[in-house]
PDB file of N, CA and C in Angstrom:
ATOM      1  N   UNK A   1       0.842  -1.169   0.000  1.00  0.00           N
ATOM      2  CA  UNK A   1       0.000   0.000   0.000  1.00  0.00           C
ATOM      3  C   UNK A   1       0.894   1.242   0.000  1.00  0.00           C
ATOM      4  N   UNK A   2       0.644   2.135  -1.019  1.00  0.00           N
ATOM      5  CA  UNK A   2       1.636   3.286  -1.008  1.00  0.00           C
ATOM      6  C   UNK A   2       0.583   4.602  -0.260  1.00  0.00           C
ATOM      7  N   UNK A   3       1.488   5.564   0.586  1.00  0.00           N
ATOM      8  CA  UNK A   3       0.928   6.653   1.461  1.00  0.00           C
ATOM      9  C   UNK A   3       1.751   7.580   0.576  1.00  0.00           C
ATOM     10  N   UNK A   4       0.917   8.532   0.848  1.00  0.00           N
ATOM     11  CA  UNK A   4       1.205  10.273   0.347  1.00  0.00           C
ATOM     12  C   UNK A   4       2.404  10.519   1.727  1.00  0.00           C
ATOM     13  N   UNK A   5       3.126  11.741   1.629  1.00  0.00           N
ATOM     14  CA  UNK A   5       4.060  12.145   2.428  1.00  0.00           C
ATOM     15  C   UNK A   5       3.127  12.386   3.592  1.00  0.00           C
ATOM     16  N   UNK A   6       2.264  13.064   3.557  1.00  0.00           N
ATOM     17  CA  UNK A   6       1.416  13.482   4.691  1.00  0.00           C
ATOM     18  C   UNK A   6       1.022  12.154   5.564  1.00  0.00           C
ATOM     19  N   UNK A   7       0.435  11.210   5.105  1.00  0.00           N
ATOM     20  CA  UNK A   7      -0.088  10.058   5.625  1.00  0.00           C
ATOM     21  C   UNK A   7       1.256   9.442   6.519  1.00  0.00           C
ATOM     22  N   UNK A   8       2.035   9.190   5.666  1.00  0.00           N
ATOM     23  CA  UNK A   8       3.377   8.448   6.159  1.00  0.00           C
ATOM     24  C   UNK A   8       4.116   9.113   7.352  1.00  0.00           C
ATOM     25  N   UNK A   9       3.474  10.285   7.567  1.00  0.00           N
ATOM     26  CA  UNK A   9       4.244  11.614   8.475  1.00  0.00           C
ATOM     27  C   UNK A   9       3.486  10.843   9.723  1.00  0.00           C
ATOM     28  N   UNK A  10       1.962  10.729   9.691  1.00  0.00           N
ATOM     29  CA  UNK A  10       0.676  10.576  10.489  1.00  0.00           C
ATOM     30  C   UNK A  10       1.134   9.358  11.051  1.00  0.00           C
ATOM     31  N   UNK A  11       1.129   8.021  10.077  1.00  0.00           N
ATOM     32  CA  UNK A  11       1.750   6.999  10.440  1.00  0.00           C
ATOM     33  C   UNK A  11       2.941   6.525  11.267  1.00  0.00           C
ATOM     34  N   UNK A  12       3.855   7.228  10.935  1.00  0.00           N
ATOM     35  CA  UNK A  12       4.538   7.500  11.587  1.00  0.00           C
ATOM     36  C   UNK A  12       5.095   8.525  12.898  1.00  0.00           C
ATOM     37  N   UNK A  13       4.118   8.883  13.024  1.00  0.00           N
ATOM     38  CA  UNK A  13       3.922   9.955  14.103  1.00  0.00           C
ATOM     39  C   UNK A  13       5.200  11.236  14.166  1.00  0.00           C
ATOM     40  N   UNK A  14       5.801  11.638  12.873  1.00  0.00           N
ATOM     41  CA  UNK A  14       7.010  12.937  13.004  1.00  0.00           C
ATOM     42  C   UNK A  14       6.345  13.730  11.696  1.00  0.00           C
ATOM     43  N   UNK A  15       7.315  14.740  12.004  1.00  0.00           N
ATOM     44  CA  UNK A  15       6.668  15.749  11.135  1.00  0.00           C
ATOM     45  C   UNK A  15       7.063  15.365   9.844  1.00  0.00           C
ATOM     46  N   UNK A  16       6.289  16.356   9.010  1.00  0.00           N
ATOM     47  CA  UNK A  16       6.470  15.894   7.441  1.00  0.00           C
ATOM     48  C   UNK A  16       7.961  16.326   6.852  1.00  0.00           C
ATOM     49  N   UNK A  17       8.176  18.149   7.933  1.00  0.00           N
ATOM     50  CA  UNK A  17       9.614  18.082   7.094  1.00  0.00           C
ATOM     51  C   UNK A  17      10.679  17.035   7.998  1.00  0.00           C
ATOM     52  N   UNK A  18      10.650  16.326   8.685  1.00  0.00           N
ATOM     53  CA  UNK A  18      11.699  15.491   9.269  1.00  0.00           C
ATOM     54  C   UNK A  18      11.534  14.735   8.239  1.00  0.00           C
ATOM     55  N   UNK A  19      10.402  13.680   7.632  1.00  0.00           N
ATOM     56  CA  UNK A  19      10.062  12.693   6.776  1.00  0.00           C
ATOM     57  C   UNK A  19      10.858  13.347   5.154  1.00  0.00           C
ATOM     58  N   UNK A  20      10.242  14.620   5.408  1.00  0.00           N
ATOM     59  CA  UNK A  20      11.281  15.218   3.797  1.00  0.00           C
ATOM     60  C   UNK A  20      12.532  14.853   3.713  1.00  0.00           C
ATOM     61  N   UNK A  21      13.093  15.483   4.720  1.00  0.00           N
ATOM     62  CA  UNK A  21      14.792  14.846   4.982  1.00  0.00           C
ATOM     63  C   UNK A  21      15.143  13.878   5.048  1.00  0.00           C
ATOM     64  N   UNK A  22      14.574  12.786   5.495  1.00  0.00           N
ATOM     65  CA  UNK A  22      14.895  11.496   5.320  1.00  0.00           C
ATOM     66  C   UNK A  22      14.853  10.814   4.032  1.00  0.00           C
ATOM     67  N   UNK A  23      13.988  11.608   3.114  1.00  0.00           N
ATOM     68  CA  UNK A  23      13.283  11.418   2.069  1.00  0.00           C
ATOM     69  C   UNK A  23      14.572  11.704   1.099  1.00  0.00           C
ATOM     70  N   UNK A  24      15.022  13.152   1.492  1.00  0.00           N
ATOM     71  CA  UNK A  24      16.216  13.722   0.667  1.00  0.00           C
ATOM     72  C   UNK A  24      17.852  12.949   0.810  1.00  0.00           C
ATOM     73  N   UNK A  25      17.805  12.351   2.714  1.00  0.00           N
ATOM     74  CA  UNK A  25      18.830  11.543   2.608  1.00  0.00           C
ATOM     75  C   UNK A  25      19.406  10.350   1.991  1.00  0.00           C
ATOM     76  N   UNK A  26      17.964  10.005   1.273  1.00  0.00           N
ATOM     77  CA  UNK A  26      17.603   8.618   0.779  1.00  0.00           C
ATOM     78  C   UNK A  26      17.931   7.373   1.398  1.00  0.00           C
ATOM     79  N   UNK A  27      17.073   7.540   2.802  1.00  0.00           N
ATOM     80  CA  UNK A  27      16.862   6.929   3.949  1.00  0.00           C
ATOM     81  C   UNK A  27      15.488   6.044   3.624  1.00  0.00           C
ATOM     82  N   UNK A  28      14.874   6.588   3.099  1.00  0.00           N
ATOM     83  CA  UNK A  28      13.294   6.410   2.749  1.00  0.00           C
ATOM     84  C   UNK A  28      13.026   6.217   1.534  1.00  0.00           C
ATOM     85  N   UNK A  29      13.030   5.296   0.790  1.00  0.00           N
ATOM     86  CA  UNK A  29      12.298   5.111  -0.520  1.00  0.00           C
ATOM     87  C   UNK A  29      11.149   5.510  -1.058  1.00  0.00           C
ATOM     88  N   UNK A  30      10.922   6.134  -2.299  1.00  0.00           N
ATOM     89  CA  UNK A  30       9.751   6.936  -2.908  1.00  0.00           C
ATOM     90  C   UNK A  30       9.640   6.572  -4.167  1.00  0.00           C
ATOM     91  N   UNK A  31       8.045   6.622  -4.890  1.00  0.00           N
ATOM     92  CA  UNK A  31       8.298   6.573  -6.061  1.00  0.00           C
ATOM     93  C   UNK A  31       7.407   7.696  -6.443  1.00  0.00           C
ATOM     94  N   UNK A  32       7.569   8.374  -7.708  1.00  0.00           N
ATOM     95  CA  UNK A  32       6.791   9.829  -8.116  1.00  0.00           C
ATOM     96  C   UNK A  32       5.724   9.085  -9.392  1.00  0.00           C
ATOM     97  N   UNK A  33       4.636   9.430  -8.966  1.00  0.00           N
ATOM     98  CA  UNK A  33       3.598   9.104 -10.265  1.00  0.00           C
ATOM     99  C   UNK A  33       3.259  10.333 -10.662  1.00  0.00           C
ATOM    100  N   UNK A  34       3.847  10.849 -11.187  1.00  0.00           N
ATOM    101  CA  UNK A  34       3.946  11.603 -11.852  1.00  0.00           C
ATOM    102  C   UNK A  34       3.276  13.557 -11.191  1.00  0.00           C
ATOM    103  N   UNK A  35       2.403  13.473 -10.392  1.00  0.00           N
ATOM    104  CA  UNK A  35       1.853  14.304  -9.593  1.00  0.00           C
ATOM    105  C   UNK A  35       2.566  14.439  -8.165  1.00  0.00           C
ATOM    106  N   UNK A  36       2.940  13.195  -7.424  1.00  0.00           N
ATOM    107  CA  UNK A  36       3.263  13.287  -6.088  1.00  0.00           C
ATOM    108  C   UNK A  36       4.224  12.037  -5.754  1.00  0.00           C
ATOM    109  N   UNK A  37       4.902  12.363  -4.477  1.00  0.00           N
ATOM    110  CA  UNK A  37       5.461  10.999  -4.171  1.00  0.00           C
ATOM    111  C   UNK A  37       4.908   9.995  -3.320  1.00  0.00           C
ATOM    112  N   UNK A  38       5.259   9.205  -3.059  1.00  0.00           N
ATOM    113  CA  UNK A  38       4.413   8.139  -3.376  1.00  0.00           C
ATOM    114  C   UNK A  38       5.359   7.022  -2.098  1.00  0.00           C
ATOM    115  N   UNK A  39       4.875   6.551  -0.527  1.00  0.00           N
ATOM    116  CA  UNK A  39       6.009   5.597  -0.295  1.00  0.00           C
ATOM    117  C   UNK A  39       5.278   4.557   0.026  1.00  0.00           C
ATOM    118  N   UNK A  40       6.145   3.396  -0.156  1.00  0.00           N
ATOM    119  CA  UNK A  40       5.422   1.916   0.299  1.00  0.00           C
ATOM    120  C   UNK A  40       5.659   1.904   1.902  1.00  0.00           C
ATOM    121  N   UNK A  41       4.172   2.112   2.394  1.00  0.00           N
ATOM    122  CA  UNK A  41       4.204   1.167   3.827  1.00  0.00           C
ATOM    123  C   UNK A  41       4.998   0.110   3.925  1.00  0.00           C
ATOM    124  N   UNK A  42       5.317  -1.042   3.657  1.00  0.00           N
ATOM    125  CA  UNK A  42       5.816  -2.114   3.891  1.00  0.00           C
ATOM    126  C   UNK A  42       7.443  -2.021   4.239  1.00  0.00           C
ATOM    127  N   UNK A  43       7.554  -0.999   3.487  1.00  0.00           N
ATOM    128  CA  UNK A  43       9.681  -0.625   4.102  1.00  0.00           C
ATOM    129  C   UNK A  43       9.220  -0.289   5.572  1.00  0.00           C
ATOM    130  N   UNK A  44       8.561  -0.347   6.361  1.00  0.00           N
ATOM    131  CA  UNK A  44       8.403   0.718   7.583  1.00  0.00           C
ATOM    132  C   UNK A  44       8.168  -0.760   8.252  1.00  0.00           C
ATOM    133  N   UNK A  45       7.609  -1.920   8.091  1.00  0.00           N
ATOM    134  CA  UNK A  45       7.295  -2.720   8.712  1.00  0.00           C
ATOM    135  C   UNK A  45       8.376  -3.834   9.289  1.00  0.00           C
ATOM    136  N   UNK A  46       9.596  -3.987   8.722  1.00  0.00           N
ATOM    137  CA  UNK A  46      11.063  -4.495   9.309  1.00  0.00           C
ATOM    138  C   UNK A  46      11.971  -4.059   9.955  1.00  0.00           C
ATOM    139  N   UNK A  47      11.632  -2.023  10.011  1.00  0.00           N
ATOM    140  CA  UNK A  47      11.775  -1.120  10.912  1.00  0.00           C
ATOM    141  C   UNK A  47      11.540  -1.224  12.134  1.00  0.00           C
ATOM    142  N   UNK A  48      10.166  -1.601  12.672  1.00  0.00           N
ATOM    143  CA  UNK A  48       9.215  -2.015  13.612  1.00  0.00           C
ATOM    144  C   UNK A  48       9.526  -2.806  14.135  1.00  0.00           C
ATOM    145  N   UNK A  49       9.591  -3.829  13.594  1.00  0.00           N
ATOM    146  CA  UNK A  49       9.898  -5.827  14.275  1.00  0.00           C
ATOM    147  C   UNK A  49      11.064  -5.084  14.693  1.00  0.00           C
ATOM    148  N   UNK A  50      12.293  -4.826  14.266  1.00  0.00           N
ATOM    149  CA  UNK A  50      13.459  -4.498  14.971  1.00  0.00           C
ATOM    150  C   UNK A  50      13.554  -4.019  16.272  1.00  0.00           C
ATOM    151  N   UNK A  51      12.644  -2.807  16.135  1.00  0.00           N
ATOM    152  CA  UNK A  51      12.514  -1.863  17.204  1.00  0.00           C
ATOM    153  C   UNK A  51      11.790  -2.688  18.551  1.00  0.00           C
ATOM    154  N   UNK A  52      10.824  -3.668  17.697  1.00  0.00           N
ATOM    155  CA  UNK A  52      10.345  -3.896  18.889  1.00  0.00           C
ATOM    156  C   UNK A  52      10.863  -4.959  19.382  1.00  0.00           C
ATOM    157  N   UNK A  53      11.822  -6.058  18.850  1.00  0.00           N
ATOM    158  CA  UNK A  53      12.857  -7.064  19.241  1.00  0.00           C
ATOM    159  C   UNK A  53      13.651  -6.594  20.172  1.00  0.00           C
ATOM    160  N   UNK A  54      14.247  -5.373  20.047  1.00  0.00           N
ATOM    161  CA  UNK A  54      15.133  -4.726  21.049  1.00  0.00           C
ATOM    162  C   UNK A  54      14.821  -4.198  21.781  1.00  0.00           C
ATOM    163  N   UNK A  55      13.381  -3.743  22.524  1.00  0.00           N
ATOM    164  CA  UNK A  55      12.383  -3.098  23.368  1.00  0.00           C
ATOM    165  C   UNK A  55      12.309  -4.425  24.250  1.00  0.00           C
ATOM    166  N   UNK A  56      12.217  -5.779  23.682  1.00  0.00           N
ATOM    167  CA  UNK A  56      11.924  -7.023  24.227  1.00  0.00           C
ATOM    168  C   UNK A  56      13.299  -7.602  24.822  1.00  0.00           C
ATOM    169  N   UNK A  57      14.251  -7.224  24.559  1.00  0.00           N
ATOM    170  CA  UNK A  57      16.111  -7.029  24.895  1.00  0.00           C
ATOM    171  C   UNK A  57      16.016  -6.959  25.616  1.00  0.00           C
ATOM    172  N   UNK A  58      15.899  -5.138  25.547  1.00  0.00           N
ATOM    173  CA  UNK A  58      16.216  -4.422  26.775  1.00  0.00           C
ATOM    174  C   UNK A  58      15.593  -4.858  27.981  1.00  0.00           C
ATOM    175  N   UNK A  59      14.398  -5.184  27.357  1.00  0.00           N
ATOM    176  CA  UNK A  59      13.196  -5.455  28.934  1.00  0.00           C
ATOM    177  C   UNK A  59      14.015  -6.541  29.405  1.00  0.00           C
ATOM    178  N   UNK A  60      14.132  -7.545  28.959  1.00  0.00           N
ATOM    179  CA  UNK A  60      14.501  -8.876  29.106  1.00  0.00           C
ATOM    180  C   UNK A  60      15.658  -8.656  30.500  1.00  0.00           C
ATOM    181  N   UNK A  61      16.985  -7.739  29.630  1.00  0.00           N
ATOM    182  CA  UNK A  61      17.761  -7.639  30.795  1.00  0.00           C
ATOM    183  C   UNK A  61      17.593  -6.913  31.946  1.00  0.00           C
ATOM    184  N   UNK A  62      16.822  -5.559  31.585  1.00  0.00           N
ATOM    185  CA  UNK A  62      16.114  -4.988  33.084  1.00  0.00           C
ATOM    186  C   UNK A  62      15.502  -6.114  34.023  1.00  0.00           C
ATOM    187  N   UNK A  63      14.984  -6.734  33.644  1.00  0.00           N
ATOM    188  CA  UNK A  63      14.016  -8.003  34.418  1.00  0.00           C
ATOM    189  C   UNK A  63      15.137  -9.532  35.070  1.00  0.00           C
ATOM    190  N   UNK A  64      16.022  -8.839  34.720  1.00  0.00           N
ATOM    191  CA  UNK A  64      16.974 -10.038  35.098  1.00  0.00           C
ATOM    192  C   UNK A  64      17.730 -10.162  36.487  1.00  0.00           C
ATOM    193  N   UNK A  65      17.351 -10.623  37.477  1.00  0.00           N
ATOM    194  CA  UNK A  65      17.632 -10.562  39.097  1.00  0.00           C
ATOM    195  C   UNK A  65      19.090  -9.751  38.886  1.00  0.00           C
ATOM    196  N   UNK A  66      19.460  -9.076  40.085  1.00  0.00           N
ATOM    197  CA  UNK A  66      20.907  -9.041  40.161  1.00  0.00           C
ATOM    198  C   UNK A  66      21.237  -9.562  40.737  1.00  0.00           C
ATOM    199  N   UNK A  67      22.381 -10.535  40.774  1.00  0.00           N
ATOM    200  CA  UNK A  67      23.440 -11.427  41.331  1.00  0.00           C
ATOM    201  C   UNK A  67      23.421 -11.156  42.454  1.00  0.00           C
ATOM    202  N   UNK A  68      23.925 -12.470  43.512  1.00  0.00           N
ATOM    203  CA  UNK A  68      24.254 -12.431  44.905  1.00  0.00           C
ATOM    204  C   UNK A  68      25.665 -11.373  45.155  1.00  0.00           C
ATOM    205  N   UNK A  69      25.896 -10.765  46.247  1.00  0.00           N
ATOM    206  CA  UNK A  69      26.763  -9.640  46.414  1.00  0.00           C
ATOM    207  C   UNK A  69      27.791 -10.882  46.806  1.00  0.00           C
ATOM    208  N   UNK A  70      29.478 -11.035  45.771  1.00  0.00           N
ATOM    209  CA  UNK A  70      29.966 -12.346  46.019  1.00  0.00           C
ATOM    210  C   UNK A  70      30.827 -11.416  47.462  1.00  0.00           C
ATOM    211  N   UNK A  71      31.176 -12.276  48.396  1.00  0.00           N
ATOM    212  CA  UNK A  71      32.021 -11.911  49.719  1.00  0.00           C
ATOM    213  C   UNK A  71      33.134 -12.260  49.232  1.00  0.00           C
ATOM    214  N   UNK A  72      33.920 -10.809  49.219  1.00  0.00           N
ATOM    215  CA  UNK A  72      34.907 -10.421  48.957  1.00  0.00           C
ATOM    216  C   UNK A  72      35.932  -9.979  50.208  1.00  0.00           C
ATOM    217  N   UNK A  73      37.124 -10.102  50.581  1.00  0.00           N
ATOM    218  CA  UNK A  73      37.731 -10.193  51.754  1.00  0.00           C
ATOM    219  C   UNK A  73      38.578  -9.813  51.301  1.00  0.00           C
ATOM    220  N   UNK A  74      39.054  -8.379  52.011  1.00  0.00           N
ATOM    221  CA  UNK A  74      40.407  -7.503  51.658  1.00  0.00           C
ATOM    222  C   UNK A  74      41.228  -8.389  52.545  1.00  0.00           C
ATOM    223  N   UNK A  75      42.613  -8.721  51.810  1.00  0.00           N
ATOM    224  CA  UNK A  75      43.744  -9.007  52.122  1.00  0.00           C
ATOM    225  C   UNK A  75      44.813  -8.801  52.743  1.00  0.00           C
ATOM    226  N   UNK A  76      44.310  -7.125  52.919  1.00  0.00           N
ATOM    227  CA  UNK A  76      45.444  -6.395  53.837  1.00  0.00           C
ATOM    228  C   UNK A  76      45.496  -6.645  55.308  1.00  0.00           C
TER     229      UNK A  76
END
């Protein structure tokens, strides 16, 4: 499904000129039909799984007991 710049802004919840720039960095794939540009939803969707694989990381190790305090005995 292809979105107008505006939609893809919405979808993505940032502004349109941040989306321009990304657009101009050629970060973001577009195609022009001849009136407007034009981007495929579906590049945005392997974006996502990522983001949210590593949201599931991070949690993972926050949630992870901390170790027994090992007894340590100065030598001096």
């Amino acid at each position: 499904m292809y979105l107008t710049i505006k939609e893809t802004a919405e979808h993505l919840s940032i502004p349109e000129s941040q989306l321009k720039a990304l657009i101009q960095q050629k970060r973001i794939r577009t195609i022009h039909d001849g009136q407007q540009l034009l981007i495929n939803r579906d590049q945005f969707s392997t974006h996502f799984e990522q983001v949210e694989k590593y949201k599931r990381m991070i949690q993972d190790y926050l949630d992870e007991p901390i170790p027994e305090d090992l007894d340590v005995k100065d030598e001096d």
